[in-house]
Protein backbone atom coordinates (compact mmCIF):
# COMPACT_ATOMS: atom_id res chain seq x y z
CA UNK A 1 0.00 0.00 0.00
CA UNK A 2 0.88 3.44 -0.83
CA UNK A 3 0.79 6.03 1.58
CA UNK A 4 2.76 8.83 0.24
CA UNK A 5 3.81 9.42 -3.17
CA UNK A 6 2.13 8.75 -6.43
CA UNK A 7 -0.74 6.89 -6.22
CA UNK A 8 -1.56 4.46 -9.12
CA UNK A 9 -4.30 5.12 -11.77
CA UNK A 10 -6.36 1.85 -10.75
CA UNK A 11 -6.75 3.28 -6.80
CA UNK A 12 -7.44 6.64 -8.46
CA UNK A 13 -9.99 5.40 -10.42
CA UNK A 14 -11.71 3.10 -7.49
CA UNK A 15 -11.56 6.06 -5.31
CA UNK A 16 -13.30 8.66 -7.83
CA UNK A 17 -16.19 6.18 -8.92
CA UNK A 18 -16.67 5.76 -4.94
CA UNK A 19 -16.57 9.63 -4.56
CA UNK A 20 -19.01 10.09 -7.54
CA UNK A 21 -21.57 7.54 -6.16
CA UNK A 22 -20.89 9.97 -2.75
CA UNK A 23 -21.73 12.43 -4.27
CA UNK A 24 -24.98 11.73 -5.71
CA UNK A 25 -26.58 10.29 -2.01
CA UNK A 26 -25.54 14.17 -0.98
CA UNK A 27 -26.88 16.07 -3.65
CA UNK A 28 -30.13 13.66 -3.12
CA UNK A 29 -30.16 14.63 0.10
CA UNK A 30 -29.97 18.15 -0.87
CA UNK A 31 -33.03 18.10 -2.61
CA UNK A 32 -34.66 16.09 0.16
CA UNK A 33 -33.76 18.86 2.55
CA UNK A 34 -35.05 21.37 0.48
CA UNK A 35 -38.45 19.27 -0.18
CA UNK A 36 -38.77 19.38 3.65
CA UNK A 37 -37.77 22.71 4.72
CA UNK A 38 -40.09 24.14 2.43
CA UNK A 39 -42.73 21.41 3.59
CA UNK A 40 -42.33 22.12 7.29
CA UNK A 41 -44.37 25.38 8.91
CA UNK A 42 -42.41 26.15 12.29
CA UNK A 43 -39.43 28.66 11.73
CA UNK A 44 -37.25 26.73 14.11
CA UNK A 45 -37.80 23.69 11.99
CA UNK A 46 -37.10 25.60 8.71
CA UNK A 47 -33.95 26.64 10.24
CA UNK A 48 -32.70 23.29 11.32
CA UNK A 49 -33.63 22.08 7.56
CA UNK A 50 -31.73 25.44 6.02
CA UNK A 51 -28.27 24.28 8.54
CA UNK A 52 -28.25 20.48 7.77
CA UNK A 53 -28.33 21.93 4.05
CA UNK A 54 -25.38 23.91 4.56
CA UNK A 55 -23.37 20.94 6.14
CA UNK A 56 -24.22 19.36 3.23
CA UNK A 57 -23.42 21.66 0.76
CA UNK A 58 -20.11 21.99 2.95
CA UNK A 59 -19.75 18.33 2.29
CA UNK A 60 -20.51 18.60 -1.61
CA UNK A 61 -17.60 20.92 -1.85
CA UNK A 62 -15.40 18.95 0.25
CA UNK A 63 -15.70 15.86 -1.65
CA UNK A 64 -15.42 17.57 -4.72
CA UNK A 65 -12.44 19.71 -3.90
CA UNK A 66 -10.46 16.10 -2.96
CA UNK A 67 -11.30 14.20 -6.16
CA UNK A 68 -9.63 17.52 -8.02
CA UNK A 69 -6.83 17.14 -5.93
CA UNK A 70 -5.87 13.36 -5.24
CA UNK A 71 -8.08 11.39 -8.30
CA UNK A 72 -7.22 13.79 -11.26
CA UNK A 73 -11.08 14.54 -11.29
């Protein structure tokens, strides 16, 4: 195993497709969040919906910002 240095394509590639099918669950659970922030009527509610989106989003960008950097994405 390979724990600094170049990392070969083949673990690149794993790690991305793994990444990508990340990625998708979160950006269906943004639109989940959405659906039910908009669904729900108490403004504290609403709020908690509005801040799980942002760790999410937070977490979109994350995993994005690594498969630029270490999987050539």
């Amino acid at each position: 195993m390979n724990t600094r240095g170049r990392i070969d394509r083949q673990q690149k590639n794993i790690m991305r497709s793994q990444l990508e099918e990340v990625l998708t669950i979160h950006r269906n659970l943004d639109e989940k969040l959405a659906i039910f922030q908009q669904q729900s009527v108490n403004s504290e509610y609403r709020r908690f919906w509005n801040e799980l989106k942002e760790q999410n989003s937070e977490n979109v960008k994350t995993i994005s910002r690594f498969m630029v950097l270490k999987c050539n994405r």
